[in-house]
N, C-alpha and C. Protein backbone atom coordinates (compact mmCIF):
# COMPACT_ATOMS: atom_id res chain seq x y z
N UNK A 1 -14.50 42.62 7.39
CA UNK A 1 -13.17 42.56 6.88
C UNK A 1 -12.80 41.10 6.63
N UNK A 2 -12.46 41.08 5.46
CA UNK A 2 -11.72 39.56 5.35
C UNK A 2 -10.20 39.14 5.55
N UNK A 3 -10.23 37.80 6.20
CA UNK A 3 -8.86 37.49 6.82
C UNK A 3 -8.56 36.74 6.27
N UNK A 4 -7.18 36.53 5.87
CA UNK A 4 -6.62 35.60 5.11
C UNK A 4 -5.92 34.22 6.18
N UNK A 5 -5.99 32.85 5.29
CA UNK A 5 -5.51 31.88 6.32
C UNK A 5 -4.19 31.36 5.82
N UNK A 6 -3.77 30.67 5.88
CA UNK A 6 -2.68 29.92 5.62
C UNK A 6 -3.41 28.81 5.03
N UNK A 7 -2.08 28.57 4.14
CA UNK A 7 -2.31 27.51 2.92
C UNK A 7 -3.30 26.46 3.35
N UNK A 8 -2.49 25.77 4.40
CA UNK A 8 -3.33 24.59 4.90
C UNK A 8 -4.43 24.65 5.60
N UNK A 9 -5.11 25.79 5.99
CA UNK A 9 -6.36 26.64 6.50
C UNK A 9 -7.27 26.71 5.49
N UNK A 10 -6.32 26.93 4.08
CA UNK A 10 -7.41 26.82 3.11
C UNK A 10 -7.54 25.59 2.08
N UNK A 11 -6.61 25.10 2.01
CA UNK A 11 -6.63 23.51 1.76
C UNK A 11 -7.81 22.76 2.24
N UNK A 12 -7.98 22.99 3.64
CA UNK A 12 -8.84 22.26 4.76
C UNK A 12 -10.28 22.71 4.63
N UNK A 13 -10.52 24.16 3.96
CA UNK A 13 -11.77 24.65 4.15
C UNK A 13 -12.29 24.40 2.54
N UNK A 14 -11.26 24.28 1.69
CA UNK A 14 -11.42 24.13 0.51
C UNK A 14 -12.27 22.59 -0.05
N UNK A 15 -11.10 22.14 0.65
CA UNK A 15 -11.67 20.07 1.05
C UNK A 15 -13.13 20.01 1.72
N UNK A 16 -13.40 20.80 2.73
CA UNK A 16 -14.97 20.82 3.52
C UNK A 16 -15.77 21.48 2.38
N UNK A 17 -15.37 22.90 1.93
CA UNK A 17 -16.20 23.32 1.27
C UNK A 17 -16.96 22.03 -0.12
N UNK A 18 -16.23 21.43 -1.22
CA UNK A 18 -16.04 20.65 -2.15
C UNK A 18 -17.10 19.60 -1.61
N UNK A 19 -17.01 18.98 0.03
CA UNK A 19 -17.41 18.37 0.12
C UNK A 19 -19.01 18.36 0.73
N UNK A 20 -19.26 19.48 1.07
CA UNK A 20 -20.49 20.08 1.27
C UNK A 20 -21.41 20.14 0.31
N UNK A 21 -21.82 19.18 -1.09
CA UNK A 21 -22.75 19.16 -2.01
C UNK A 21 -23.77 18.41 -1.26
N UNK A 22 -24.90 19.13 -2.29
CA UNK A 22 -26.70 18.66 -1.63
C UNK A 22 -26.98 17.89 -2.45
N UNK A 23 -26.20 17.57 -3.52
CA UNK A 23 -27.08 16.92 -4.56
C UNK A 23 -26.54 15.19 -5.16
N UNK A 24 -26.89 14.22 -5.48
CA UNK A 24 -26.65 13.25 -5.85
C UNK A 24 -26.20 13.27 -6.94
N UNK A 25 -24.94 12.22 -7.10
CA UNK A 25 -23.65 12.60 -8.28
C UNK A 25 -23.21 13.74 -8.75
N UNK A 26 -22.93 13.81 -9.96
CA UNK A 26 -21.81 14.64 -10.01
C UNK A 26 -22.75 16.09 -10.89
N UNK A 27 -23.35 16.59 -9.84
CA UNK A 27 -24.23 18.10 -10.45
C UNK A 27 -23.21 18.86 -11.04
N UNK A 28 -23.79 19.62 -11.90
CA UNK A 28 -23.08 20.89 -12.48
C UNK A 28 -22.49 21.98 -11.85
N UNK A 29 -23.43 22.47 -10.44
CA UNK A 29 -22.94 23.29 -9.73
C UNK A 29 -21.95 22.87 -8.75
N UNK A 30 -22.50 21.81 -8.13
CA UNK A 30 -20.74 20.78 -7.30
C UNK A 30 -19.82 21.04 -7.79
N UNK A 31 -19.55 20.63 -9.19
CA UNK A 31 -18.21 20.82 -10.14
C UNK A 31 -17.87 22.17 -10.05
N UNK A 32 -19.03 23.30 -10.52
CA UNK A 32 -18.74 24.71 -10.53
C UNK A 32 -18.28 25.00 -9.04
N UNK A 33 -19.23 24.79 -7.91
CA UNK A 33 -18.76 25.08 -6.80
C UNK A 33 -17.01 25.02 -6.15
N UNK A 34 -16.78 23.51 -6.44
CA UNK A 34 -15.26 23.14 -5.77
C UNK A 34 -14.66 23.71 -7.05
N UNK A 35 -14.69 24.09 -7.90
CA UNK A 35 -13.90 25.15 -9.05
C UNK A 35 -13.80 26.83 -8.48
N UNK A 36 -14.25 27.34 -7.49
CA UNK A 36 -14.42 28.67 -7.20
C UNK A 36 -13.45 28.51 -5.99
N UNK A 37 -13.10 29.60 -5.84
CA UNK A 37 -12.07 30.24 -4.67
C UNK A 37 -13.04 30.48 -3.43
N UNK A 38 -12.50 30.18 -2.22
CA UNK A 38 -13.11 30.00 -0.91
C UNK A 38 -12.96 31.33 -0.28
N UNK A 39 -14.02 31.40 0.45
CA UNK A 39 -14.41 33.22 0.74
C UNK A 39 -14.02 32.78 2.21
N UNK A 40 -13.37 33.21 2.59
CA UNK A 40 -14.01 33.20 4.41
C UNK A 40 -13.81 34.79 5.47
N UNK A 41 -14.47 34.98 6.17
CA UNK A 41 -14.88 36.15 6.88
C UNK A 41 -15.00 35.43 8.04
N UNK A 42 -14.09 36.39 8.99
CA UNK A 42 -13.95 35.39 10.69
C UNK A 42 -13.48 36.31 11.37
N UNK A 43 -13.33 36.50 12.84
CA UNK A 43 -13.18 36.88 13.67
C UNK A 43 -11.65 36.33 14.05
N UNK A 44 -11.45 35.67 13.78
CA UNK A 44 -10.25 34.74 14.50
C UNK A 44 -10.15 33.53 14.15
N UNK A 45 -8.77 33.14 13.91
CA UNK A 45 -8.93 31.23 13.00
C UNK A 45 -7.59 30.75 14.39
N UNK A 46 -8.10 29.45 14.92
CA UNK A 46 -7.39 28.42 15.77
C UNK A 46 -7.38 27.70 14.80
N UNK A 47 -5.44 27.70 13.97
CA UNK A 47 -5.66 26.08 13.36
C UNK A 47 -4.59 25.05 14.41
N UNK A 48 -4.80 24.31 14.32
CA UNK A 48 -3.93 22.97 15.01
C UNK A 48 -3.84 21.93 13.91
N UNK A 49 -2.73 21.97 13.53
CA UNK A 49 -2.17 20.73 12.47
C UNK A 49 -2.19 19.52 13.26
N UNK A 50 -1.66 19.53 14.34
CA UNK A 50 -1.35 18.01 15.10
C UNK A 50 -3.03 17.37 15.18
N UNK A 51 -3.71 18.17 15.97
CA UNK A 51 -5.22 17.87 15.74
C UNK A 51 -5.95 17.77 14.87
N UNK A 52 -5.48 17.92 13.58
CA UNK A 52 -6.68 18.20 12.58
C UNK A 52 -7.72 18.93 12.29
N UNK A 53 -7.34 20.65 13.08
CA UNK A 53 -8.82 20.87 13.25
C UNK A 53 -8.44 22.45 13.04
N UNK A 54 -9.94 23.06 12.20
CA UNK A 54 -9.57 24.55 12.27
C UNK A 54 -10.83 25.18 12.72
N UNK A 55 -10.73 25.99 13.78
CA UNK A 55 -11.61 26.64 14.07
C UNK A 55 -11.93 27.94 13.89
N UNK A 56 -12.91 28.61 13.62
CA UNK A 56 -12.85 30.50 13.08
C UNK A 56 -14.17 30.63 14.13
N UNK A 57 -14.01 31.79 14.32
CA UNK A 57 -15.13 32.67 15.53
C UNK A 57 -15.35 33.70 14.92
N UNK A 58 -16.51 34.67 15.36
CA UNK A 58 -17.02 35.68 15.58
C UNK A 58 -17.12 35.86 13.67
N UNK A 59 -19.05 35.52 13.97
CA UNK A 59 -20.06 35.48 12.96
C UNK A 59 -18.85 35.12 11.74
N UNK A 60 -19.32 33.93 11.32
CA UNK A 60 -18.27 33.15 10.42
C UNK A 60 -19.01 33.20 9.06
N UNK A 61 -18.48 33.31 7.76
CA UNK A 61 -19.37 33.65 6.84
C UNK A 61 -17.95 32.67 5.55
N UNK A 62 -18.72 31.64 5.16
CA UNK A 62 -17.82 31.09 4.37
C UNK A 62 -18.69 30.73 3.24
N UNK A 63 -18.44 31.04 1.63
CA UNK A 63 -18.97 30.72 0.80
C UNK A 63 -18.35 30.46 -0.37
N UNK A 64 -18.36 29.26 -1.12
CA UNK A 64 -17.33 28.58 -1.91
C UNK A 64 -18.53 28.49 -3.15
N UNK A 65 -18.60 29.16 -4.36
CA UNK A 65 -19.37 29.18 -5.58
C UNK A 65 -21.18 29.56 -4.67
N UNK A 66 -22.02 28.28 -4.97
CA UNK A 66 -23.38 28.40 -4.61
C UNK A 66 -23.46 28.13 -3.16
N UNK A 67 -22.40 27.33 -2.56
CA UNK A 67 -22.46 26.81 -1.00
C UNK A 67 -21.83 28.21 -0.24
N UNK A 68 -22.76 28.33 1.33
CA UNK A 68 -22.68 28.78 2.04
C UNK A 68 -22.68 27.94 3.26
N UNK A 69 -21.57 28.22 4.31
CA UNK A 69 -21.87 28.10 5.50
C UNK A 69 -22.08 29.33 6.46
N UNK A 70 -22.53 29.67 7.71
CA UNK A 70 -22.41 30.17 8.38
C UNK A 70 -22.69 30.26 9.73
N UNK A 71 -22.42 31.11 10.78
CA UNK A 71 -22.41 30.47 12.16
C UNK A 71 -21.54 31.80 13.40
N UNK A 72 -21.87 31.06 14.50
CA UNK A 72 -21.11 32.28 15.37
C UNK A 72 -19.64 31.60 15.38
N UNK A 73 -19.52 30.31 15.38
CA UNK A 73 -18.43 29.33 15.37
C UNK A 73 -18.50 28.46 14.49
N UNK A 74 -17.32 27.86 13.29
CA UNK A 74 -17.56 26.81 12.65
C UNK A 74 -15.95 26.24 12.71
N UNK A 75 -15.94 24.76 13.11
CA UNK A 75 -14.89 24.19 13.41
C UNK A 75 -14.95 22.91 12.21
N UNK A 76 -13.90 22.89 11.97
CA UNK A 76 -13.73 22.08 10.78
C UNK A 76 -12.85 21.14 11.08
N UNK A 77 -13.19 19.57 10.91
CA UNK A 77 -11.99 18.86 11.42
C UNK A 77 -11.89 17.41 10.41
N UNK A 78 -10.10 16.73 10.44
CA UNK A 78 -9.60 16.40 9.70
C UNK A 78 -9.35 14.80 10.28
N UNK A 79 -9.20 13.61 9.89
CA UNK A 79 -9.21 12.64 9.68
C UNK A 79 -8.12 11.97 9.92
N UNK A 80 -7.21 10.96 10.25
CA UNK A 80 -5.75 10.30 9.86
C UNK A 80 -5.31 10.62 8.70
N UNK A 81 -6.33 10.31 7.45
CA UNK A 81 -5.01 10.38 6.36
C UNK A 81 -5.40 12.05 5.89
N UNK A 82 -5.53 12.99 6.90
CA UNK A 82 -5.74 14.40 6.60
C UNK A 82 -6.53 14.37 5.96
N UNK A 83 -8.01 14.36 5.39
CA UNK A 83 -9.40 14.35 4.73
C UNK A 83 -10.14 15.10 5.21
N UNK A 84 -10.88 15.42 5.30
CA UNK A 84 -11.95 16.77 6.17
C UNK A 84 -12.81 15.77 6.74
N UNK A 85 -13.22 15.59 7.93
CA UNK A 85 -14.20 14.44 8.40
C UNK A 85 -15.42 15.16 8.62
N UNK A 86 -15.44 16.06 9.42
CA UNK A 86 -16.56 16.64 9.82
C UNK A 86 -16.73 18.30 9.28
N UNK A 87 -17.62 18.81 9.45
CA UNK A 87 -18.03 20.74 9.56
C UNK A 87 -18.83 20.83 10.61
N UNK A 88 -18.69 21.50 11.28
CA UNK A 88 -19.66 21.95 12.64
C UNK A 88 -20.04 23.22 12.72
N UNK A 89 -21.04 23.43 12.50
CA UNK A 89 -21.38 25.35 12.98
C UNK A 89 -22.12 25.57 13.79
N UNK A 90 -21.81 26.42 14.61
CA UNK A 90 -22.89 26.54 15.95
C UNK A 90 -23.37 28.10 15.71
N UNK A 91 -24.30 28.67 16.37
CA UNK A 91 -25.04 29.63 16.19
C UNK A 91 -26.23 29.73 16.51
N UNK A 92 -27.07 31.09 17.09
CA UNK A 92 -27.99 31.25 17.01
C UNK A 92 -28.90 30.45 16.25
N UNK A 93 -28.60 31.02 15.34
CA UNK A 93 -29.27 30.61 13.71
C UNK A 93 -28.12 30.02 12.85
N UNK A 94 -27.15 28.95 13.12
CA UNK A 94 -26.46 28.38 12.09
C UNK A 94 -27.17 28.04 11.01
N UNK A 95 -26.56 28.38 9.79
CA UNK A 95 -27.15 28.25 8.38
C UNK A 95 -26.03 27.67 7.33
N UNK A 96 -26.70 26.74 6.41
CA UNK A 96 -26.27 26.17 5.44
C UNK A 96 -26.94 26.52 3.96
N UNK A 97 -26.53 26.34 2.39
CA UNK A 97 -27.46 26.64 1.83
C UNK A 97 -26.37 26.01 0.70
N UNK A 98 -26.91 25.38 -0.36
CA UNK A 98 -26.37 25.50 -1.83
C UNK A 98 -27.26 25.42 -2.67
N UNK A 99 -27.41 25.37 -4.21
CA UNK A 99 -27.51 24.79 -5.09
C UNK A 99 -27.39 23.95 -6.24
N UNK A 100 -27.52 22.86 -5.77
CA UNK A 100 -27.21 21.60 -6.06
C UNK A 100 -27.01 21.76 -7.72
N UNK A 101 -28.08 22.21 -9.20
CA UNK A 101 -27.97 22.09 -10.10
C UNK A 101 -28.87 23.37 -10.40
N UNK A 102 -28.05 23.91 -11.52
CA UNK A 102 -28.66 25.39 -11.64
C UNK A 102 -30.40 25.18 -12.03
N UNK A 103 -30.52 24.51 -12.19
CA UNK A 103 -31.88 23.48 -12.90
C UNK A 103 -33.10 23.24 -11.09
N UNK A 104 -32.39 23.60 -10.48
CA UNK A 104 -32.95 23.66 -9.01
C UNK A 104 -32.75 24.36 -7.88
N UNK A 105 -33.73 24.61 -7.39
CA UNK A 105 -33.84 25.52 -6.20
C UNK A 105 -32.65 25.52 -4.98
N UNK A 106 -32.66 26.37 -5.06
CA UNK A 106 -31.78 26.32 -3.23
C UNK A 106 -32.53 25.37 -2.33
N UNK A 107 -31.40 24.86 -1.49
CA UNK A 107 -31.32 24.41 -0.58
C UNK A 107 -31.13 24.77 0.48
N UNK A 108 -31.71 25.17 1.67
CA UNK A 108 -31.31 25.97 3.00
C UNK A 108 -31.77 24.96 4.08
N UNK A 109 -30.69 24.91 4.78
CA UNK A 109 -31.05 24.36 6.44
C UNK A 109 -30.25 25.33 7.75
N UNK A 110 -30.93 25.53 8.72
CA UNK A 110 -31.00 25.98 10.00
C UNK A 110 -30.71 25.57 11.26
N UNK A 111 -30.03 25.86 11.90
CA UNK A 111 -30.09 25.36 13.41
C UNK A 111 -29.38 25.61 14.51
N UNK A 112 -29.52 25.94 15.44
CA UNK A 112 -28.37 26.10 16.28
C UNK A 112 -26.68 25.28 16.18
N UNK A 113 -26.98 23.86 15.63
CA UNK A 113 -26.03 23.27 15.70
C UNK A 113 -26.26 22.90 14.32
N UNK A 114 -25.32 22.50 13.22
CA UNK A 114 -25.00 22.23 11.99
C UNK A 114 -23.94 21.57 11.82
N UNK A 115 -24.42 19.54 11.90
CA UNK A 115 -22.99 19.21 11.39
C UNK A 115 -22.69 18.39 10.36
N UNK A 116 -22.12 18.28 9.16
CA UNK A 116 -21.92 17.88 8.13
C UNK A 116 -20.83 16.54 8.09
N UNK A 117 -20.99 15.32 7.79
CA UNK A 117 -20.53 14.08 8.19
C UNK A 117 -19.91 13.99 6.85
N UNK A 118 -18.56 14.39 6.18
CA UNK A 118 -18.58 13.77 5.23
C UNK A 118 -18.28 12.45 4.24
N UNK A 119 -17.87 11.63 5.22
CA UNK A 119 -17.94 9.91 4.62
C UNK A 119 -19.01 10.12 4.43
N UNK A 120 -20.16 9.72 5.73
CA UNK A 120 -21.56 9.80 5.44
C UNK A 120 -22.40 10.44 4.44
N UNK A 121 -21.67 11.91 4.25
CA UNK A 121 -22.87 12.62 3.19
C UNK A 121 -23.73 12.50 3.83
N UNK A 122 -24.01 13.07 5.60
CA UNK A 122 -24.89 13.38 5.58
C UNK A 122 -24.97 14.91 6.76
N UNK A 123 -26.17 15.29 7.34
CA UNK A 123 -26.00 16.56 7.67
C UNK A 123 -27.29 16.26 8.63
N UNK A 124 -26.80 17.06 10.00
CA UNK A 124 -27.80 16.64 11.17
C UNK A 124 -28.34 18.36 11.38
N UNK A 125 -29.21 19.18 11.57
CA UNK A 125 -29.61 20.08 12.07
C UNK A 125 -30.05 19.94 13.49
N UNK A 126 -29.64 20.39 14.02
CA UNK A 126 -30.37 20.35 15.81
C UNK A 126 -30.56 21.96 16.45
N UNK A 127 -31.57 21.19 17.02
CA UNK A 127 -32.16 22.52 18.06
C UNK A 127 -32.62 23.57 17.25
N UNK A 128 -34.31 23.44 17.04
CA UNK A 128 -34.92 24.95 15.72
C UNK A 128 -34.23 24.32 14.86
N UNK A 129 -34.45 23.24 14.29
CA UNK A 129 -34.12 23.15 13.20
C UNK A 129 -35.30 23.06 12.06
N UNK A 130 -34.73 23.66 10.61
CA UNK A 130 -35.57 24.01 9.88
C UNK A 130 -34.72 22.93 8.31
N UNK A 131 -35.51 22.67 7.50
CA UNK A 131 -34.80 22.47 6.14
C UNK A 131 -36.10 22.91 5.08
N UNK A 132 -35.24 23.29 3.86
CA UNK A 132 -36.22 24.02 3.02
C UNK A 132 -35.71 23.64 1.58
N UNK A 133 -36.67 23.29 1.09
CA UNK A 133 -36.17 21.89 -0.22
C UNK A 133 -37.31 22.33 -1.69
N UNK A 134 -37.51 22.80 -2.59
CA UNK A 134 -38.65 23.27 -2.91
C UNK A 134 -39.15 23.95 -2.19
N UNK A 135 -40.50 23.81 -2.11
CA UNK A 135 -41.64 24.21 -1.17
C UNK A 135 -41.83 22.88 -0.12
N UNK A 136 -40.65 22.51 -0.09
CA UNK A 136 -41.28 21.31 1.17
C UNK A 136 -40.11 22.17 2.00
N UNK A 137 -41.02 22.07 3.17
CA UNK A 137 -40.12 21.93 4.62
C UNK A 137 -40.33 21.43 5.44
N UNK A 138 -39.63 20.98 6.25
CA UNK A 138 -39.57 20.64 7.94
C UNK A 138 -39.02 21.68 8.77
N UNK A 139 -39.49 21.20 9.99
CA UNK A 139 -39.21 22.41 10.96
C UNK A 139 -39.23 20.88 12.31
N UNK A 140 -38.14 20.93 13.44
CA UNK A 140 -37.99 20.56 14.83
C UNK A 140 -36.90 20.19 15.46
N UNK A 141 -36.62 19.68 16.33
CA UNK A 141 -36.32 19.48 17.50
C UNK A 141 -34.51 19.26 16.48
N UNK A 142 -34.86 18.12 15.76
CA UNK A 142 -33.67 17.53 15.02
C UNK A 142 -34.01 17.14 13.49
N UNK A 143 -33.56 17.53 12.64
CA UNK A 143 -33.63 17.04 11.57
C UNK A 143 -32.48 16.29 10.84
N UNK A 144 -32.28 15.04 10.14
CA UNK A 144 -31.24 14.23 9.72
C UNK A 144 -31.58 14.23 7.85
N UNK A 145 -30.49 14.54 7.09
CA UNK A 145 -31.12 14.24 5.85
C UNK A 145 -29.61 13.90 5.04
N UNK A 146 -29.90 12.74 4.47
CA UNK A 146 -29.04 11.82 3.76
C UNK A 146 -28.74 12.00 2.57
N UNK A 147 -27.92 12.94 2.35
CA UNK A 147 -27.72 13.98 0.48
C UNK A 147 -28.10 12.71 -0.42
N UNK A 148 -27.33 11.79 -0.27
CA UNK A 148 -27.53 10.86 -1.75
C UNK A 148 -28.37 10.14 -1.98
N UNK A 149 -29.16 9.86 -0.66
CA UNK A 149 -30.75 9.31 -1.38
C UNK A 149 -31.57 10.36 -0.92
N UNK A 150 -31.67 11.51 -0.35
CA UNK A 150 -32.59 12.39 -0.23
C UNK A 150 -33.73 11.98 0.97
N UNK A 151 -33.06 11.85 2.03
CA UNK A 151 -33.94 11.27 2.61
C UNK A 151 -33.92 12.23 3.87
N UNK A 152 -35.17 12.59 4.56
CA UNK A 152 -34.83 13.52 5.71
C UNK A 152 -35.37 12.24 7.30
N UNK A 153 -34.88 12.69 8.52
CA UNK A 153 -35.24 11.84 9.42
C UNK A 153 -35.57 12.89 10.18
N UNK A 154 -36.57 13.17 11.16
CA UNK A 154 -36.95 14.01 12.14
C UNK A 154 -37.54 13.42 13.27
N UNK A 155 -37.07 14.29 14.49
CA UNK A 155 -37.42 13.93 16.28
C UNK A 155 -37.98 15.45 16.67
N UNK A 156 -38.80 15.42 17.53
CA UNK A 156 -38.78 16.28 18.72
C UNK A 156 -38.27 16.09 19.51
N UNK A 157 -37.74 15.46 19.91
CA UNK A 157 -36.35 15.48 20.67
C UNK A 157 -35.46 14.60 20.88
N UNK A 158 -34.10 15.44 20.80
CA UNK A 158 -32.57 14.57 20.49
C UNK A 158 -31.80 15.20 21.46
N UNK A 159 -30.40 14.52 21.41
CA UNK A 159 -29.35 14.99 22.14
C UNK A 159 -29.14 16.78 21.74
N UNK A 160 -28.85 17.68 22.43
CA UNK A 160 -28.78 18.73 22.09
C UNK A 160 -29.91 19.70 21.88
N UNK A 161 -31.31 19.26 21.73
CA UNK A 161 -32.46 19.75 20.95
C UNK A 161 -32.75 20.58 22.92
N UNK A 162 -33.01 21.91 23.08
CA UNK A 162 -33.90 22.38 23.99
C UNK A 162 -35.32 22.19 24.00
N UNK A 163 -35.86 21.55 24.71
CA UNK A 163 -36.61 21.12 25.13
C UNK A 163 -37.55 20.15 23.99
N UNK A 164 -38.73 20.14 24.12
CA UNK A 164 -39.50 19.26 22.67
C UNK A 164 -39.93 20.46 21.50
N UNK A 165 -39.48 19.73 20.75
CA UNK A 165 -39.79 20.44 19.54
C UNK A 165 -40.20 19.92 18.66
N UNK A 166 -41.77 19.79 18.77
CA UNK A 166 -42.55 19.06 17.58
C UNK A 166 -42.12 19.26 16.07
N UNK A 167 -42.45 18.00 15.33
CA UNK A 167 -42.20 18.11 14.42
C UNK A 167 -43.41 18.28 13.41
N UNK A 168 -42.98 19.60 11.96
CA UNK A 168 -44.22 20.22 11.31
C UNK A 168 -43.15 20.07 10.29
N UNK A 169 -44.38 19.79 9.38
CA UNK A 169 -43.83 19.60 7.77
C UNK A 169 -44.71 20.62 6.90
N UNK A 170 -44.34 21.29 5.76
CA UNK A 170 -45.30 20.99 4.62
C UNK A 170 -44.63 20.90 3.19
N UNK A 171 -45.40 19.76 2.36
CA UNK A 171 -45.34 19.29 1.26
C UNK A 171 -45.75 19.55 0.39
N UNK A 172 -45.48 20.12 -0.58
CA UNK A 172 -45.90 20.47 -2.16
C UNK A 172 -46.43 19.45 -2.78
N UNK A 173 -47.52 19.59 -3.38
CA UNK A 173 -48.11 18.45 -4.15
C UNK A 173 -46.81 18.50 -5.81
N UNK A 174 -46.74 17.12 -6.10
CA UNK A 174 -46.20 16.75 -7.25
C UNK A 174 -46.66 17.65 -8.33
N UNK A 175 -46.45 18.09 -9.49
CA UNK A 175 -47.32 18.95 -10.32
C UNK A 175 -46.52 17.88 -11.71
């Protein structure tokens, strides 16, 4: 069943959603994406204006054009001059996914923890974490990847990561 939020519930998820692109400058689907109406499916929404922060529970399913988030919990939080600073999704299997330019593949990342930095533009996977880019992936402990130069960083183990979790890649040859 879908629940409806209040204006500024969706203002806030609207601003995270927009700002959740995979792709460097200004893609076609980014534009299409923050042009589409924000889906959200939740269990329950905690917003706090004074805090900046909105939280939704129970299996969270938010998808704005090609971007998806999802999660058992995803807390969304806001900045001084009200900006969306962060996305956080926690879960079993927290999942992310867009498509950056219809001209390219999905993008999917995994993890128990999922958090999206957006000054930074960038996005940390922890614990089982997986990213899937083409036919390249990584798979461990922590994965870090930097949307605008495309860069991924990986540990077997980080803050948050259960126990070591080697890190495995594989790479598509260039064609």
């Amino acid at each position: 069943m879908k629940r409806h939020t209040s204006p500024l519930a969706s203002t806030l998820l609207a601003v995270a959603l927009s700002g959740l692109a995979w792709s460097t400058g200004p893609a076609m689907a980014q534009q299409n994406d923050a042009d589409q109406p924000v889906e959200v499916e939740a269990d329950r929404l905690d917003l706090d204006d004074q805090a900046g922060t909105a939280i939704y529970t129970g299996e969270v399913h938010i998808r704005q054009g090609s971007m998806q988030l999802t999660g058992d919990r995803v807390e969304l939080q806001r900045n001084a001059a009200g900006e969306l600073s962060r996305a956080t999704a926690y879960g079993e299997r927290a999942y992310i996914e867009q498509q950056p330019d219809p001209q390219e593949p999905v993008i999917r990342g995994w993890g128990r923890t999922i958090v999206y930095h957006v000054a930074e533009r960038r996005v940390e996977l922890i614990d089982r974490a997986e990213l899937h880019q083409a036919g390249d992936t990584f798979d461990g402990g922590y994965l870090e990847y930097f949307l605008d130069r495309r860069v991924v960083q990986a540990r077997a183990e980080a803050e948050g990561v259960e126990g070591r979790q080697r890190i495995r890649m594989t790479l598509q040859p260039e064609r």
